[in-house]
Protein backbone atom coordinates (compact mmCIF):
# COMPACT_ATOMS: atom_id res chain seq x y z
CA UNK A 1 26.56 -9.97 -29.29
CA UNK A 2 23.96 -8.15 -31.35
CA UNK A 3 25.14 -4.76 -32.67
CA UNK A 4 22.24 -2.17 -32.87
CA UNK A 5 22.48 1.33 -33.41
CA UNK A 6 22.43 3.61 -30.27
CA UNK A 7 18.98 5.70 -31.39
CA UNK A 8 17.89 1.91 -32.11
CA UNK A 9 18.76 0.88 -28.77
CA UNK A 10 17.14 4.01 -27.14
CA UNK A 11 14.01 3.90 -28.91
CA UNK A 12 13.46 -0.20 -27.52
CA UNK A 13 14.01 1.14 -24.14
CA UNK A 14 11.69 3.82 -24.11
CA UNK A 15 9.10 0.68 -25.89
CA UNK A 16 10.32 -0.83 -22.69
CA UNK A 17 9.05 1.71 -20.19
CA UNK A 18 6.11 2.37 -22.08
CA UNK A 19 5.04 -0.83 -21.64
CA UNK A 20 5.77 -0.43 -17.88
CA UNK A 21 3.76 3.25 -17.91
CA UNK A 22 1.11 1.12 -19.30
CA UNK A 23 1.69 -1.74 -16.77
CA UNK A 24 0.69 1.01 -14.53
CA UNK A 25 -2.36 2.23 -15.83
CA UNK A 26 -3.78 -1.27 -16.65
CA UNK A 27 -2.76 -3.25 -13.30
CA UNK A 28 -1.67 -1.00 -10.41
CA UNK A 29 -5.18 -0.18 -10.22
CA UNK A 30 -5.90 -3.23 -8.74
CA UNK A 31 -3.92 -2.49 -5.86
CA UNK A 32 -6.39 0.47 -4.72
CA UNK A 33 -9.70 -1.69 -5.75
CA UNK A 34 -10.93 -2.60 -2.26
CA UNK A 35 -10.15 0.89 -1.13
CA UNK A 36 -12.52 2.57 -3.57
CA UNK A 37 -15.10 -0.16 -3.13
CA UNK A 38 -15.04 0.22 0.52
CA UNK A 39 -15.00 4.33 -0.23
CA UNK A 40 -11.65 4.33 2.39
CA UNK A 41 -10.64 6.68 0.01
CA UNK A 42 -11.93 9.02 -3.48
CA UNK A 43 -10.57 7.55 -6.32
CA UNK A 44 -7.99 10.42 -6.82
CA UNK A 45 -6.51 10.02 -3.46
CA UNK A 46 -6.41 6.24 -4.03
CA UNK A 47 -4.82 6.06 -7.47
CA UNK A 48 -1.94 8.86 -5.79
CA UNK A 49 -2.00 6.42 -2.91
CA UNK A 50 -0.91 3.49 -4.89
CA UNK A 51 1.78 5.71 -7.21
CA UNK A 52 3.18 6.42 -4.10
CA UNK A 53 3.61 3.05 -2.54
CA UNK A 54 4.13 1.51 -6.37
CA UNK A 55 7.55 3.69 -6.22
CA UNK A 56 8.21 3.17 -2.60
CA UNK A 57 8.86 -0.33 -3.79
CA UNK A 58 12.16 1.12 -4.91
CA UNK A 59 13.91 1.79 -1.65
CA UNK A 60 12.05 -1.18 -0.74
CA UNK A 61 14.62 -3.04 -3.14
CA UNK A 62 17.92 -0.21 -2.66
CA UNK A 63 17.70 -2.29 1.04
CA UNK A 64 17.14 -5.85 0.67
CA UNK A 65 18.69 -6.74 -3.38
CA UNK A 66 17.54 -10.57 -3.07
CA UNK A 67 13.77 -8.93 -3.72
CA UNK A 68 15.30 -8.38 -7.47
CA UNK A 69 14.83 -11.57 -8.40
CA UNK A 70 12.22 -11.80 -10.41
CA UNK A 71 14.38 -9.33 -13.33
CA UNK A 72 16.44 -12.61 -13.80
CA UNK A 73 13.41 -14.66 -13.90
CA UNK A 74 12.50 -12.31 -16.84
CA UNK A 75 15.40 -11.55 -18.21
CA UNK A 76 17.26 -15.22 -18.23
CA UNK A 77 14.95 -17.52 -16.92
CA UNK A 78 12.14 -18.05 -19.72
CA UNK A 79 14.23 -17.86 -22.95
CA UNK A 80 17.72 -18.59 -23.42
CA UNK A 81 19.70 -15.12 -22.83
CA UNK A 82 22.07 -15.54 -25.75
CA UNK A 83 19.31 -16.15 -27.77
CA UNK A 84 17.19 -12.95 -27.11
CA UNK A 85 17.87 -9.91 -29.87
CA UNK A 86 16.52 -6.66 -30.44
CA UNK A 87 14.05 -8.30 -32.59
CA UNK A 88 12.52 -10.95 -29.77
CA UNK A 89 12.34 -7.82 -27.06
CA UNK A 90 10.86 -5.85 -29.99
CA UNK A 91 7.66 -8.96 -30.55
CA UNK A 92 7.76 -9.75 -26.78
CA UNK A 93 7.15 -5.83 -26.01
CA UNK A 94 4.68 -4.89 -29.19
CA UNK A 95 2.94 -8.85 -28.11
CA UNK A 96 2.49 -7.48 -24.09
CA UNK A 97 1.21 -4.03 -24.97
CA UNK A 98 -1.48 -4.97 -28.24
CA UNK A 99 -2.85 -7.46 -25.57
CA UNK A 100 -2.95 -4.83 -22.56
CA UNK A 101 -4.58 -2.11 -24.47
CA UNK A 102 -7.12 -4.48 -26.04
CA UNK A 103 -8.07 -5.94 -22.30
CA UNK A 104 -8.01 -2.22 -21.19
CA UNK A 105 -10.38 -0.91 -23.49
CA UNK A 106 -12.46 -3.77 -22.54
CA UNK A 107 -12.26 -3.05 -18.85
CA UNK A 108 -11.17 -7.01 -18.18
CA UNK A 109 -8.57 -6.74 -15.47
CA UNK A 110 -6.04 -9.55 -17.47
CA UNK A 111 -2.49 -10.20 -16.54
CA UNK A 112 -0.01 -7.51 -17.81
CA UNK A 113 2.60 -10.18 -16.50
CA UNK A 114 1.15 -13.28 -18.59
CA UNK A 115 0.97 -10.72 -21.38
CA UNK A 116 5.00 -10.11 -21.04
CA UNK A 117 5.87 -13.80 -20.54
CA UNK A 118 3.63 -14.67 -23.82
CA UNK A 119 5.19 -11.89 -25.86
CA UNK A 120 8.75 -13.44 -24.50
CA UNK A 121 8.20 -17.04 -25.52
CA UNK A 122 6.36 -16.43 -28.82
CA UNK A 123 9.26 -13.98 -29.99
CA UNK A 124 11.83 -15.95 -28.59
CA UNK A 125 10.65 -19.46 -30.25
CA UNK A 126 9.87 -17.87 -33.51
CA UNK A 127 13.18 -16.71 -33.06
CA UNK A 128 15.65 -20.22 -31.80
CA UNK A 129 12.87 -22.58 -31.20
CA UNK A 130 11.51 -24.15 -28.42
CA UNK A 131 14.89 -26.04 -27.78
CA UNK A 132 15.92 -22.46 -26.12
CA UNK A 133 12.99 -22.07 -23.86
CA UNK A 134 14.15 -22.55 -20.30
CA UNK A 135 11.63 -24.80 -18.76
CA UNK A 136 12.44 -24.13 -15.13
CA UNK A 137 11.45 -20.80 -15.19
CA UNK A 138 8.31 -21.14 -17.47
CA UNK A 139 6.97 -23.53 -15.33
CA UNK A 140 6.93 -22.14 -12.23
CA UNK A 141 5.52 -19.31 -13.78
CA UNK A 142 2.68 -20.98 -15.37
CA UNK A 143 2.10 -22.70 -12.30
CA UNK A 144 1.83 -19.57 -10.14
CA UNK A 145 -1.25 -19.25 -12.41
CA UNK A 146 -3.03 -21.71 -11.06
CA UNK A 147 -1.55 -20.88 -7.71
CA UNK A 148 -1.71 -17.52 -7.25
CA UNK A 149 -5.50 -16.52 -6.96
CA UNK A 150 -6.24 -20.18 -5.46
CA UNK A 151 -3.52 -19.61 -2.56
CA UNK A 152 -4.93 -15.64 -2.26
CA UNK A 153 -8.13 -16.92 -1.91
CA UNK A 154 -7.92 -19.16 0.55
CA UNK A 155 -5.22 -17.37 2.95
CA UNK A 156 -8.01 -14.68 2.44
CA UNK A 157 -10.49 -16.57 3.63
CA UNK A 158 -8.25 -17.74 6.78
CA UNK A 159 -7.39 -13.82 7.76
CA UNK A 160 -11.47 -12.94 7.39
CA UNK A 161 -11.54 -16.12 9.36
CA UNK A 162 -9.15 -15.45 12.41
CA UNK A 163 -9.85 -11.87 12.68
CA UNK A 164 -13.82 -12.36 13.01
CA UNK A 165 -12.72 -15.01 15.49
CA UNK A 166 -10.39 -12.46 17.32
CA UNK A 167 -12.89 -9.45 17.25
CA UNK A 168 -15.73 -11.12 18.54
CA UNK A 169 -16.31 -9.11 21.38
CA UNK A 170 -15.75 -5.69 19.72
CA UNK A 171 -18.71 -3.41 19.24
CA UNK A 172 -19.88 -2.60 15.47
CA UNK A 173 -18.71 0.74 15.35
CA UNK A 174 -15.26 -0.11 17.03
CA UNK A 175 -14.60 -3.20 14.23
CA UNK A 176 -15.37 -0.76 11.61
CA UNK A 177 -12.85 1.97 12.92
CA UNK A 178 -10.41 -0.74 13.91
CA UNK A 179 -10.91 -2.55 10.22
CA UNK A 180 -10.19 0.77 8.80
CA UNK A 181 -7.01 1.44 9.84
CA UNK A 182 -6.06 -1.88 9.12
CA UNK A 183 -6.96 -1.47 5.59
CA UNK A 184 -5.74 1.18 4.59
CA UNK A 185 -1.79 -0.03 6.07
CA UNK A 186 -2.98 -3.33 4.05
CA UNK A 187 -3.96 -1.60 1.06
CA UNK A 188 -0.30 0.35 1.29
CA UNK A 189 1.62 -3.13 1.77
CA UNK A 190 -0.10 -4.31 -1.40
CA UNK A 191 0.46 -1.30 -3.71
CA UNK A 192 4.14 -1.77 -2.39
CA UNK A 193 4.26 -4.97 -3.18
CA UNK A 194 3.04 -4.46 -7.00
CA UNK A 195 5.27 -1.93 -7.63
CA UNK A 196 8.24 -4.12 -6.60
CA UNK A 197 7.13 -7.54 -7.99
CA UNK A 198 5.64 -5.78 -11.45
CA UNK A 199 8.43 -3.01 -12.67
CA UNK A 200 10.83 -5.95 -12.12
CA UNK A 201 9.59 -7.43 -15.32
CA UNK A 202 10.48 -4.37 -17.58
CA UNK A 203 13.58 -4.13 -15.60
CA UNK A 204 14.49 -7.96 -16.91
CA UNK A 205 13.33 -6.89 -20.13
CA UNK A 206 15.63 -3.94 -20.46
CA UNK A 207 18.54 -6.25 -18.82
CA UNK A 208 18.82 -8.76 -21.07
CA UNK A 209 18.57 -5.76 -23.97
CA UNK A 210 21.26 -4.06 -22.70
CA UNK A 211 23.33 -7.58 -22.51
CA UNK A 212 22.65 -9.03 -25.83
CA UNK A 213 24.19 -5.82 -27.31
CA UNK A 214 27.16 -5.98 -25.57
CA UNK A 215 26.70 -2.69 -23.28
CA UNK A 216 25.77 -4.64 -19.95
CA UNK A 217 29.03 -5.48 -18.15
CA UNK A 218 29.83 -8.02 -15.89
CA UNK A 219 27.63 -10.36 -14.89
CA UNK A 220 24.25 -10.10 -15.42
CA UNK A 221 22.79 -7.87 -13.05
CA UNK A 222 20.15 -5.14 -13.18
CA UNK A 223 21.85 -1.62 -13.65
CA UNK A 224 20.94 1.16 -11.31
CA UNK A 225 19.57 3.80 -13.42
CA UNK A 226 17.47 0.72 -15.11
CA UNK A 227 15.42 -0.21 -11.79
CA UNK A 228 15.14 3.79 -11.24
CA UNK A 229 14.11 4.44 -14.43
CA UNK A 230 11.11 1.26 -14.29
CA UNK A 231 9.67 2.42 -10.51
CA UNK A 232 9.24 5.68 -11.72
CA UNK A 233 7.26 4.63 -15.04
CA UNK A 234 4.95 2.34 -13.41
CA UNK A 235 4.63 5.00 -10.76
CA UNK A 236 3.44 7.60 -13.52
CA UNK A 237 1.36 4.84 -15.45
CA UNK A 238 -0.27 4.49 -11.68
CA UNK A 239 -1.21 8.24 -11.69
CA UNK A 240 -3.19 8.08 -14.85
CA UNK A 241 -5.66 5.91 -12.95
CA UNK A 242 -7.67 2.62 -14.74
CA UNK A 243 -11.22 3.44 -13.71
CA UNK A 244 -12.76 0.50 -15.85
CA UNK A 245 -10.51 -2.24 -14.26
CA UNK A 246 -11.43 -0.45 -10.91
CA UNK A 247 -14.69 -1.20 -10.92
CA UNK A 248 -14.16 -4.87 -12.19
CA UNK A 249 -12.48 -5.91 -9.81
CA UNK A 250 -14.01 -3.62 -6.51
CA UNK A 251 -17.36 -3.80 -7.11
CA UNK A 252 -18.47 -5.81 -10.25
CA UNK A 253 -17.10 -9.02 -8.67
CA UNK A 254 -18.23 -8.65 -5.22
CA UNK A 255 -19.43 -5.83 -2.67
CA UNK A 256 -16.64 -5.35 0.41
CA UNK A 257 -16.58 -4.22 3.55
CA UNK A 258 -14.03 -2.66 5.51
CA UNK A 259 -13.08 -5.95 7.27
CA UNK A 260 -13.27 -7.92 3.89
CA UNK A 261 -10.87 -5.56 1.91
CA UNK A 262 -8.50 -5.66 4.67
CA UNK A 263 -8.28 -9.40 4.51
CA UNK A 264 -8.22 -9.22 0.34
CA UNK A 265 -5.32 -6.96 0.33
CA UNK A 266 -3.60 -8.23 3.03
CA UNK A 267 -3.71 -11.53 1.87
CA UNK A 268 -2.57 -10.12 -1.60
CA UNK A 269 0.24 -8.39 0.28
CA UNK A 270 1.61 -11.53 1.81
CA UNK A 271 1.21 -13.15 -1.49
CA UNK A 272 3.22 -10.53 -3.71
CA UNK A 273 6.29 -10.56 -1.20
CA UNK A 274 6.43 -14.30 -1.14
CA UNK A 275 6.62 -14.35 -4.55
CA UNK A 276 9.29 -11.86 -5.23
CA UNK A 277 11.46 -13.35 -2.97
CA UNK A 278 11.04 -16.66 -4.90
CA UNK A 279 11.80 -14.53 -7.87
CA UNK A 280 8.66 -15.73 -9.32
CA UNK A 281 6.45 -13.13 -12.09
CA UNK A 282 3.09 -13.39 -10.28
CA UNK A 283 0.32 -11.80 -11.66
CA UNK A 284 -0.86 -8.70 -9.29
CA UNK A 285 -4.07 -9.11 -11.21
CA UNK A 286 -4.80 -12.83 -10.98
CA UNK A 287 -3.66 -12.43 -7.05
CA UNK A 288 -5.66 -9.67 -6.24
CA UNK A 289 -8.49 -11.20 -7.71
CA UNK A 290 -8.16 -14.22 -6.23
CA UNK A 291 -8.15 -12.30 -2.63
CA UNK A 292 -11.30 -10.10 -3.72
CA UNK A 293 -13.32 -13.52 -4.53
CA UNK A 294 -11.91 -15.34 -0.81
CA UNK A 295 -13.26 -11.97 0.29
CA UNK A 296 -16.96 -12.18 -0.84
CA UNK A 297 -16.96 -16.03 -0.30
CA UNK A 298 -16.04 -15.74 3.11
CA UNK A 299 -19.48 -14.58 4.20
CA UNK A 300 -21.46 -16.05 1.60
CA UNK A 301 -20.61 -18.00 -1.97
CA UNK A 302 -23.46 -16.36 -3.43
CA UNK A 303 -21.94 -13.10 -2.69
CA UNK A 304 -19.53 -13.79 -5.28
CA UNK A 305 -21.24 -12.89 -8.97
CA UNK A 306 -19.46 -16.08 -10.46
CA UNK A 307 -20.41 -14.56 -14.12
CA UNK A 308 -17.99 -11.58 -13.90
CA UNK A 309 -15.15 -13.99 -12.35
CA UNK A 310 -15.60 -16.56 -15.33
CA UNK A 311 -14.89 -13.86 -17.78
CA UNK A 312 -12.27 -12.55 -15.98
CA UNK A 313 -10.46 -16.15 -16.01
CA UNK A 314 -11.23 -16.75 -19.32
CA UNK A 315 -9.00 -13.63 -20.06
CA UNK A 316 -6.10 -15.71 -17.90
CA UNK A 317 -6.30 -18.77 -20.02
CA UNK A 318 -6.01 -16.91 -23.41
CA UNK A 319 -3.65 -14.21 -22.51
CA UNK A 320 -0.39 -16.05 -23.21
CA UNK A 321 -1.25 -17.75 -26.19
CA UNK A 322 -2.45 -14.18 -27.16
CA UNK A 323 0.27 -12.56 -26.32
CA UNK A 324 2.42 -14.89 -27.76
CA UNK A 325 1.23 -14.92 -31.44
CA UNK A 326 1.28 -11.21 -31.71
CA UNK A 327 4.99 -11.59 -30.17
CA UNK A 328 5.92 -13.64 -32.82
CA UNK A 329 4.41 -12.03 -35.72
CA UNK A 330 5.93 -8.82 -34.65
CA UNK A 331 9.13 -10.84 -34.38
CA UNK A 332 8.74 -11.90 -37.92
CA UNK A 333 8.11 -8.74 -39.12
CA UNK A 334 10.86 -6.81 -38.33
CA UNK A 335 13.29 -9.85 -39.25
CA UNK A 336 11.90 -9.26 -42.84
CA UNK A 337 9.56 -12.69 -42.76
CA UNK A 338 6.35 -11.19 -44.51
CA UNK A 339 5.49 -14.38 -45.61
CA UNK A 340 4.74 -15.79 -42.23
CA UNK A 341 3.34 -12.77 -41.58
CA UNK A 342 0.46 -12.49 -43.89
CA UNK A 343 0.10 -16.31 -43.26
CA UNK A 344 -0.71 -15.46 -39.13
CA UNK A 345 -2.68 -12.99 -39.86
CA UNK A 346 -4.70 -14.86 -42.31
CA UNK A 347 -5.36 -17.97 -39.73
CA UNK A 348 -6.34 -15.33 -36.80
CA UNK A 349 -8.91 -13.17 -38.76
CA UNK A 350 -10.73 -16.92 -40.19
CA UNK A 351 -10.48 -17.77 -36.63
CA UNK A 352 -12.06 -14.38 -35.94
CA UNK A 353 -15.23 -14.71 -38.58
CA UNK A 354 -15.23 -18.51 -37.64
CA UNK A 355 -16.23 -17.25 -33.96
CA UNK A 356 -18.46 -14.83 -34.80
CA UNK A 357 -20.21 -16.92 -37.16
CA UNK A 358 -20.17 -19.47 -33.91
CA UNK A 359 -21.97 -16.87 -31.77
CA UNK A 360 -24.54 -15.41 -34.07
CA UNK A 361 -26.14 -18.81 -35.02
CA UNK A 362 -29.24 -19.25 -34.29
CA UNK A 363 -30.53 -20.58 -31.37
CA UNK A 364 -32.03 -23.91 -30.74
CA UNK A 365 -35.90 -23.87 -29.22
């Protein structure tokens, strides 16, 4: 057991839920994308719409617990839960958020979950080495990488598939009324299912916290007024919109339909429950991405602009390692290691001029 002062202890789980408030504003806009795109609904009544549904997730949970399992996944299943202090949730929390706000500001629609899991394992190997990393869990995590947008894509393409197939005798105007309504209860399955598979990852955060200074009791479980507390941030974070990331990923990537952003969310749906019941950290962004792109390549590749969906995966591939090295300089800081410190930051900023040297030479004829 770690002893930490109670303001200490209060102040890293307020960090905590700010990093799910900002959870909210930088991914649960993503749930309400194709509904904006599509103009379903204004962008004020969408982002409300997804708050809603984001902390609707909660009762969601109150009635089937086994949907919680992605807070052990988090809180015990990446780094050894003995090993975790004040200090590692401290890096993994400061890693997550530096790398959300930067991809916020940018409008890139990266992984607030990646961000978390990075911020994890670089705090928690600067802080007992890799020897405490628990493979099982970080594994099927960084598979679900790969996974997630390839599997939303295709069992996106399927639904546009089957339910062109099955409305083939319906008349324009009754599709588009039809497609609609089926969007918009699509739309609502997704925002619930982003609220329940997202604040899960602060609520693992705070968890293992709360156990590794001795005030969790029991085994370890996820205390009441902890899940409560998470919904409601992520549900606030919701509220304060995203309107960069919106337009990434509803109309910079591809132009929908009503039919297509039925199929994109409720293939994202499908996906996000699957994956909370495995107890697995998905990324809502990669997912929902994944769906959008099945979405535009379902009736036609060249639909897709390909440019704005290789940046966005680029952001995937160096969000962890990202992430992580903030994490862990963080982690070193407050453990009084200024050394390392000044050495990390040295290496990233002649990384830094290295690239932009890179990109501003001149160009061959």
């Amino acid at each position: 057991m770690h002893e930490l002062a109670l303001p200490l202890l209060i102040g890293l789980v307020a960090i905590a839920l700010a990093f799910d408030f900002l959870n909210g504003v930088h991914d649960a806009a993503n749930s309400i994308a194709t509904v904006v795109a599509t103009r379903l609904i204004s962008p004020v009544g969408a982002v409300a719409f997804a708050a809603f549904f984001n902390f609707g997730a909660y009762f969601l949970a109150l009635q089937w617990p086994e949907l919680h399992k992605v807070a052990d996944t988090i809180g015990k299943g990446l780094i050894d839960k003995d090993q975790v202090t004040p200090a590692v949730v401290f890096g993994a929390l400061i890693g997550a958020m530096f790398w959300n706000v930067v991809t916020w500001l940018k409008g890139i629609p990266s992984s607030s979950s990646h961000a978390l899991v990075g911020g994890l394992i670089g705090a928690g190997v600067a802080a007992a080495g890799l020897g405490h990393v628990q493979w099982n869990g970080l594994n099927k995590t960084l598979i679900a990488i790969v996974l997630s947008p390839l599997l939303g894509l295709i069992l996106t393409m399927a639904i546009m598939l089957a339910t062109s197939w099955l409305g083939v005798r319906a008349s324009a105007r009754g599709a588009e009324r039809t497609f609609r309504g089926l969007h918009l209860v699509s739309a609502g399955a997704y925002s619930l299912g982003h609220g329940l598979n997202d604040a899960q990852k602060t609520m693992g955060v705070i968890t293992v916290l709360l156990y590794s200074t001795g005030h969790l009791h029991g085994a370890f479980h996820v205390p009441h007024w902890v899940a409560l507390s998470c919904y409601v941030a992520i549900g606030l974070g919701t509220l304060t919109g995203g309107w960069r990331i919106i337009e990434t990923m509803g109309t910079r990537i591809t132009k929908l339909n009503q039919h297509q952003g039925f199929s994109a969310s409720a293939g994202g749906s499908i996906m996000l429950f699957a994956a909370s019941y495995l107890g697995i950290p998905v990324s809502t962004t990669h997912t929902i991405t994944g769906c959008v792109i099945g979405a535009g390549a379902a009736r036609r590749a060249s639909a897709v602009r390909w440019g704005v969906a290789g940046n966005v995966m680029i952001a995937w591939v160096i969000t962890i390692p990202a992430s992580a090295t903030v994490g862990a300089l963080f982690y070193w800081l407050v453990s009084g290691y200024s050394v390392r410190v000044l050495t990390g930051v040295a290496v990233i900023a002649a990384l830094v001029w290295i690239g932009s040297i890179w990109r501003s030479r001149p160009k061959l004829a």
